[in-house]
N, C-alpha and C. Protein backbone atom coordinates (compact mmCIF):
# COMPACT_ATOMS: atom_id res chain seq x y z
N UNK A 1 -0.53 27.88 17.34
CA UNK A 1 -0.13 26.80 16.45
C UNK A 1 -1.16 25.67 16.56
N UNK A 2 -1.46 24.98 15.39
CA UNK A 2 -2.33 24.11 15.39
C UNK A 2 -1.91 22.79 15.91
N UNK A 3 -2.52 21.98 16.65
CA UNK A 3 -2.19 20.52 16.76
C UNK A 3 -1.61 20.02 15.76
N UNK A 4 -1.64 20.30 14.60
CA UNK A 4 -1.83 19.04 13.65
C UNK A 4 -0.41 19.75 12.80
N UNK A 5 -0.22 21.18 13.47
CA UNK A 5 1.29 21.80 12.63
C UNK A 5 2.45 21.12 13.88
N UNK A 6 1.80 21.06 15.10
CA UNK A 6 2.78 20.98 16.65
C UNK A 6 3.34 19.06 16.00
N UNK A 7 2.06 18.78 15.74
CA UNK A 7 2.37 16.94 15.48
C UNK A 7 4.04 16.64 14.62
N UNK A 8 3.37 17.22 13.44
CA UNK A 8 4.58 17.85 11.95
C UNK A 8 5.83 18.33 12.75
N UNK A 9 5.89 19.17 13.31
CA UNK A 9 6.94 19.57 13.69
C UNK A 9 7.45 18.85 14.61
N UNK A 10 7.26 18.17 15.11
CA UNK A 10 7.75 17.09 16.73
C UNK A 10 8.24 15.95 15.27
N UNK A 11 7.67 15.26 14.58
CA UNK A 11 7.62 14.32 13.89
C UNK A 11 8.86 14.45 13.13
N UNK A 12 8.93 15.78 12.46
CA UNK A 12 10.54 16.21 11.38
C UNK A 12 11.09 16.24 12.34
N UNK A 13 10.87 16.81 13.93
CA UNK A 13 12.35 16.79 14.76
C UNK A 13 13.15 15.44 14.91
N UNK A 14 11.84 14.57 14.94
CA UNK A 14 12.75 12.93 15.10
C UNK A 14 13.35 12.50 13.92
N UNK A 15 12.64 13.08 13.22
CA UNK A 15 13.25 12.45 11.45
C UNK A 15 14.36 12.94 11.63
N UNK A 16 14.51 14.44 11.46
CA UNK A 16 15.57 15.43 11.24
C UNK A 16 17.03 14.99 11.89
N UNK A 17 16.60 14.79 13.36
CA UNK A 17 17.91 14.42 14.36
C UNK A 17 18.28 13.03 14.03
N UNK A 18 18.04 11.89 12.90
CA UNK A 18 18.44 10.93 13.09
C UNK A 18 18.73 10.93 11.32
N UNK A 19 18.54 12.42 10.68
CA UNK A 19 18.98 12.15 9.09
C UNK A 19 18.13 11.13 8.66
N UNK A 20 16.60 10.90 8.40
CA UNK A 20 16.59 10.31 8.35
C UNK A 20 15.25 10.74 6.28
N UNK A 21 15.81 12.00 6.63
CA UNK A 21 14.94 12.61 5.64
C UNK A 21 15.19 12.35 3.89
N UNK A 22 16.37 11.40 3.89
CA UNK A 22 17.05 10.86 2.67
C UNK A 22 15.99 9.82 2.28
N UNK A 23 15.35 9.06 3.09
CA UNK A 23 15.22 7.95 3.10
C UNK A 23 13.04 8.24 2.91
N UNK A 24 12.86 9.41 3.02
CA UNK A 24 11.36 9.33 3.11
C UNK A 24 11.07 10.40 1.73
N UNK A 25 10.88 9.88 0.66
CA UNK A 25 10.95 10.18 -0.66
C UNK A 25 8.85 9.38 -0.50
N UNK A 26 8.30 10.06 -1.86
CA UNK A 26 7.30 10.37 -1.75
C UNK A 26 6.55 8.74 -1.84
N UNK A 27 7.49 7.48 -2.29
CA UNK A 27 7.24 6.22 -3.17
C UNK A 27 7.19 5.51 -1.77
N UNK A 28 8.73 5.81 -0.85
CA UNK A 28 8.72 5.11 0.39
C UNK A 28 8.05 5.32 1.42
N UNK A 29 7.11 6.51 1.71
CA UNK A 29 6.28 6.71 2.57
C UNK A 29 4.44 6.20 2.18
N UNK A 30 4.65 6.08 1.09
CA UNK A 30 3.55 5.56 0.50
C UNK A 30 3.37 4.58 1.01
N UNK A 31 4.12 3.13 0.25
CA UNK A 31 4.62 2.17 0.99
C UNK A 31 4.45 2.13 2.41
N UNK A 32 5.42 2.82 3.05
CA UNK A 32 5.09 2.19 4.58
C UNK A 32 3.90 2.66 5.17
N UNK A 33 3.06 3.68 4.42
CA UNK A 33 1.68 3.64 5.27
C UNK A 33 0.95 2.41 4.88
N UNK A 34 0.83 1.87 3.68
CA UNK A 34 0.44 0.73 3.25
C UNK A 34 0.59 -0.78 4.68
N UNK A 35 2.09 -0.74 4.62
CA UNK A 35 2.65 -1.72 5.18
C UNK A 35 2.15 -1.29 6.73
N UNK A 36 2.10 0.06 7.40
CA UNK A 36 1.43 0.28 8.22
C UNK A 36 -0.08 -0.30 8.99
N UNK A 37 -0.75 0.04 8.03
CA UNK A 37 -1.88 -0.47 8.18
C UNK A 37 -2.47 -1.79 7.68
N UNK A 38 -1.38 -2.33 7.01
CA UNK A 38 -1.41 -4.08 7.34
C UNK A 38 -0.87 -4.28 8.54
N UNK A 39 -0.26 -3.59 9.28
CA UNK A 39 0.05 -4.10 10.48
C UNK A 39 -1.21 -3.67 11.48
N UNK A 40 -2.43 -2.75 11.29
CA UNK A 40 -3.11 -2.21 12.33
C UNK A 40 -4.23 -3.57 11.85
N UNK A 41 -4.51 -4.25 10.28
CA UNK A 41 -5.19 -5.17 10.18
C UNK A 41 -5.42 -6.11 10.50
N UNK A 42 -4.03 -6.68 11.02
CA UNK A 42 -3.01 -7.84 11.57
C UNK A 42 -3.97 -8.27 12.66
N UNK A 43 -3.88 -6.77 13.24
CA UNK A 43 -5.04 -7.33 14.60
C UNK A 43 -6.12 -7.39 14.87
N UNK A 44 -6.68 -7.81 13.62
CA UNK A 44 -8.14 -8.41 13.49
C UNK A 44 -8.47 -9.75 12.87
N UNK A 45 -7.45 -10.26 12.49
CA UNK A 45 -7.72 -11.34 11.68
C UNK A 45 -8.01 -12.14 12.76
N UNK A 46 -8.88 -12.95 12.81
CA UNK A 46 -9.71 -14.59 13.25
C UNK A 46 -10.18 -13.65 14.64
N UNK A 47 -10.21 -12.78 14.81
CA UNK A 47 -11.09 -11.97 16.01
C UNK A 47 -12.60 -11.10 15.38
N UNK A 48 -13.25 -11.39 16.31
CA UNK A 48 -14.12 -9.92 16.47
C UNK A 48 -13.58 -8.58 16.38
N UNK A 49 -14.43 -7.62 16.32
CA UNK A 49 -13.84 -6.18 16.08
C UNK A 49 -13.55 -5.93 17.62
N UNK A 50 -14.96 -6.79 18.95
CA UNK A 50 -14.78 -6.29 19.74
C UNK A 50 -13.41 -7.28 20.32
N UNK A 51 -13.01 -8.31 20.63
CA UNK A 51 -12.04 -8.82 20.93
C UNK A 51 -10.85 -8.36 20.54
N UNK A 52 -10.45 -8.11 19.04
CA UNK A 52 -9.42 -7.31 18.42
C UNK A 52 -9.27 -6.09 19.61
N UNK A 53 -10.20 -4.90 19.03
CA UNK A 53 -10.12 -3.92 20.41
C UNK A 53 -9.74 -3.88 21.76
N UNK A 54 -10.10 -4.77 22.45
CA UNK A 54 -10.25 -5.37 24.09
C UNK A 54 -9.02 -6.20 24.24
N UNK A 55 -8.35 -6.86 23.46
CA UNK A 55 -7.21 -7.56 23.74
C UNK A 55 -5.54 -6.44 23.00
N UNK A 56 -5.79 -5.86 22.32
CA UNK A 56 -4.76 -5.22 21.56
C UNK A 56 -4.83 -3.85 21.11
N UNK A 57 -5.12 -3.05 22.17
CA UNK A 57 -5.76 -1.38 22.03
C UNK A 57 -4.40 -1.19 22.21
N UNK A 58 -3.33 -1.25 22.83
CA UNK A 58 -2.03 -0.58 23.03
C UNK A 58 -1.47 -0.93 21.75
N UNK A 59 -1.45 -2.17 20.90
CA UNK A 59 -1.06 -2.13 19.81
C UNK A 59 -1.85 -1.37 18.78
N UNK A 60 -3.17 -1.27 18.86
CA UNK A 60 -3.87 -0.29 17.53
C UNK A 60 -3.49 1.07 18.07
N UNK A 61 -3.32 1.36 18.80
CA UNK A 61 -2.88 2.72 18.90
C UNK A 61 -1.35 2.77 18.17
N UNK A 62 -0.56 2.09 18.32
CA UNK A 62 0.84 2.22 18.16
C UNK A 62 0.75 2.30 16.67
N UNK A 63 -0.17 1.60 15.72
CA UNK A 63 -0.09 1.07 14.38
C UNK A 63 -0.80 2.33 13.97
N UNK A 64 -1.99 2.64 14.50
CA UNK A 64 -2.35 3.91 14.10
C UNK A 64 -1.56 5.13 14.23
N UNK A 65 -1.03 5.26 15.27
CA UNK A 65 0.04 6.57 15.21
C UNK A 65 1.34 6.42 14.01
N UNK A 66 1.76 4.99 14.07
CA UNK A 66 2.38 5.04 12.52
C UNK A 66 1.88 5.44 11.77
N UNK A 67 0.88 5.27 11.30
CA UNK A 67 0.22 5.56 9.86
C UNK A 67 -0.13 6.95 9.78
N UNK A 68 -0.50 7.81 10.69
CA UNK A 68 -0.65 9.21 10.81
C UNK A 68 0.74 9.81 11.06
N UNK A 69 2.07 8.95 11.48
CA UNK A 69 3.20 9.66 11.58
C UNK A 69 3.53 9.80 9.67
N UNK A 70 3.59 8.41 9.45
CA UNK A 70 3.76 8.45 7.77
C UNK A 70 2.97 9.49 6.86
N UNK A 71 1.51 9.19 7.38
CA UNK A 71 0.82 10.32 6.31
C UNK A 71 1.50 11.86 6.83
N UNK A 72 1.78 12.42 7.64
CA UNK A 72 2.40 13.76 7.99
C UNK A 72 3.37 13.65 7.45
N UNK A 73 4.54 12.86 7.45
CA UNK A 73 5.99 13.09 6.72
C UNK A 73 5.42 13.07 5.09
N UNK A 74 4.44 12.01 4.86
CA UNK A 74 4.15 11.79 3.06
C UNK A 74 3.47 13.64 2.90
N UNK A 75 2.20 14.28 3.53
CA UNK A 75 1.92 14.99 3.39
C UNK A 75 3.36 16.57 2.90
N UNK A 76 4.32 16.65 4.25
CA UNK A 76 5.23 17.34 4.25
C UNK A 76 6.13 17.46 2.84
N UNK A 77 6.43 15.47 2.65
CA UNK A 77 7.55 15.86 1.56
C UNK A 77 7.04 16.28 -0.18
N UNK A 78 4.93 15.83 0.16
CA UNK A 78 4.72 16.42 -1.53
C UNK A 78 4.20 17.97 -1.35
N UNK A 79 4.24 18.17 -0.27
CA UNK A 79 3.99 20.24 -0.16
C UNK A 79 1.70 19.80 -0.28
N UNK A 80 1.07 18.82 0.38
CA UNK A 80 -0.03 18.90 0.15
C UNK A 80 -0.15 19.32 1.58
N UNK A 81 -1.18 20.17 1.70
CA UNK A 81 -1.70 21.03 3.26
C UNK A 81 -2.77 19.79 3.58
N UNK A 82 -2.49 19.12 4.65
CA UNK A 82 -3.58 18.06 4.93
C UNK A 82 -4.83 18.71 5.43
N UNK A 83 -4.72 19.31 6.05
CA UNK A 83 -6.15 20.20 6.35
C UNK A 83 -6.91 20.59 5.44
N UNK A 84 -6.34 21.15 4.24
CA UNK A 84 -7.04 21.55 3.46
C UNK A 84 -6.98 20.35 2.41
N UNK A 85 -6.63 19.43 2.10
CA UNK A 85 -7.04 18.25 1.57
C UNK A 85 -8.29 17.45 2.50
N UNK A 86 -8.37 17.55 3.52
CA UNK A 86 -9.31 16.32 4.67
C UNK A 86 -10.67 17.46 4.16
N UNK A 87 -10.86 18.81 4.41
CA UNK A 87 -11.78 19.61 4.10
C UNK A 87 -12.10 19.55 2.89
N UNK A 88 -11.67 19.22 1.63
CA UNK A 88 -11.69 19.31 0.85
C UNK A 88 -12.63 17.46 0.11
N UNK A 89 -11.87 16.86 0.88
CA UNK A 89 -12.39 15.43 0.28
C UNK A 89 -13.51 15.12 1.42
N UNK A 90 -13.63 15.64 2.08
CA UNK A 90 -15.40 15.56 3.41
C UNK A 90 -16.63 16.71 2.02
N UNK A 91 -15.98 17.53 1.94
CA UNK A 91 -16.87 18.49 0.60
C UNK A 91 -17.21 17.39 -0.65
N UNK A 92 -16.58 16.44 -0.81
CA UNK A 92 -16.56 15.37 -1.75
C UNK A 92 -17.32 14.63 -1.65
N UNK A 93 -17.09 14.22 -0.69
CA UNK A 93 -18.07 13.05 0.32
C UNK A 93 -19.59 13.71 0.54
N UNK A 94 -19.90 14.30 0.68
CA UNK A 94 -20.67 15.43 1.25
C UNK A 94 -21.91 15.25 -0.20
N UNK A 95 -20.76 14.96 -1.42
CA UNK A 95 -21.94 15.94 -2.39
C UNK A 95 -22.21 14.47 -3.22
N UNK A 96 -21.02 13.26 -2.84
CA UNK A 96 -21.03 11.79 -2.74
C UNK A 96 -22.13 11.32 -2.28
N UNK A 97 -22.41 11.27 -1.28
CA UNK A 97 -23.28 10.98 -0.29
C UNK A 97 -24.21 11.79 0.45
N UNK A 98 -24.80 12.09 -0.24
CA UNK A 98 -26.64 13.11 0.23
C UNK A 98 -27.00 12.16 1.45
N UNK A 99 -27.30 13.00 2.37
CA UNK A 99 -28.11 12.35 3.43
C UNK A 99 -29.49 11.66 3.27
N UNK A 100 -29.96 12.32 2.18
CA UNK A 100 -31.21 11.58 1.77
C UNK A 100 -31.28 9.99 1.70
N UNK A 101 -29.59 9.85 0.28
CA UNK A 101 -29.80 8.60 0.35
C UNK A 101 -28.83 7.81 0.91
N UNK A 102 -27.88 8.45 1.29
CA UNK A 102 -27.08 7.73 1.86
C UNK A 102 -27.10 6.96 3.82
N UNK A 103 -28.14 8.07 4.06
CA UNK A 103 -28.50 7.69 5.50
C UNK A 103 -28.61 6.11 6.23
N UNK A 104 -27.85 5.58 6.86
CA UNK A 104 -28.33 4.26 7.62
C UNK A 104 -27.24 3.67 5.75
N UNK A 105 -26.80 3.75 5.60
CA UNK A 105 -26.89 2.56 4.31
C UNK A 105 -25.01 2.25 3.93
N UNK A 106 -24.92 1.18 3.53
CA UNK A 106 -23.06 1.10 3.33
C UNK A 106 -22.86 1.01 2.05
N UNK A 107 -24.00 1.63 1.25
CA UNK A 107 -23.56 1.31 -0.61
C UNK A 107 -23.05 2.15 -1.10
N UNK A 108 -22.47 1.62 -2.09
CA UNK A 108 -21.19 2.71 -2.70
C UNK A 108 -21.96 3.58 -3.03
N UNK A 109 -21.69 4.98 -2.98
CA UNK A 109 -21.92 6.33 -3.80
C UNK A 109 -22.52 6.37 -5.35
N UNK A 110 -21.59 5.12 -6.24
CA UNK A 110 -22.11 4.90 -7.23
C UNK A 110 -23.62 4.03 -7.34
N UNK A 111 -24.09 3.42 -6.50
CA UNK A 111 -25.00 2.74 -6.57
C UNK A 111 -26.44 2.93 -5.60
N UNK A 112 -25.78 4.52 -5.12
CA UNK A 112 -26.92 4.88 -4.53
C UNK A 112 -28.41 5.84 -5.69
């Protein structure tokens, strides 16, 4: 079994045992990854990246595992295989961004 099926399945067990699968419809998990990762942003505002990091790693971890708990339940309840979506949009990226020109550089795809 893959990590990433073991994650899914630990994740519906907590959902599952607390009924909580009424409530994670495809609009509300959207949402709270959103609201998620305003909370992992939270802890950067008026800091450095490195201060953010160094003072609040137990919280970016916590905010990040939300947001990967959400994207697994969002993934689960629209039937999309995340693996084969992440492989699929790196093939994207890939043909986005040529190493030629994209190397060393942060410009959009369109303006390379």
């Amino acid at each position: 079994m893959s990590e990433l099926k073991r994650l899914t399945e630990m994740v519906l067990a907590f959902r599952d045992e607390r009924d909580w699968q009424q409530f994670h419809n495809p609009k509300d998990l959207a949402v709270s990854i959103s609201l998620e990762a305003s909370e992992l942003l939270e802890n950067f505002q008026w800091k450095t990246s490195e201060e953010a990091v160094e003072k609040n790693v137990e919280n970016l971890k916590d905010e990040l595992a939300d947001i990967v708990i959400y994207a697994l339940l969002f993934a689960n309840e629209t039937g999309i295989d995340l693996v084969e979506a992440i492989e699929h949009k790196v093939q994207k990226n890939i043909e986005k961004y040529p190493v030629e020109k994209a190397y060393g550089s942060k410009t959009k795809y369109t303006d390379l």
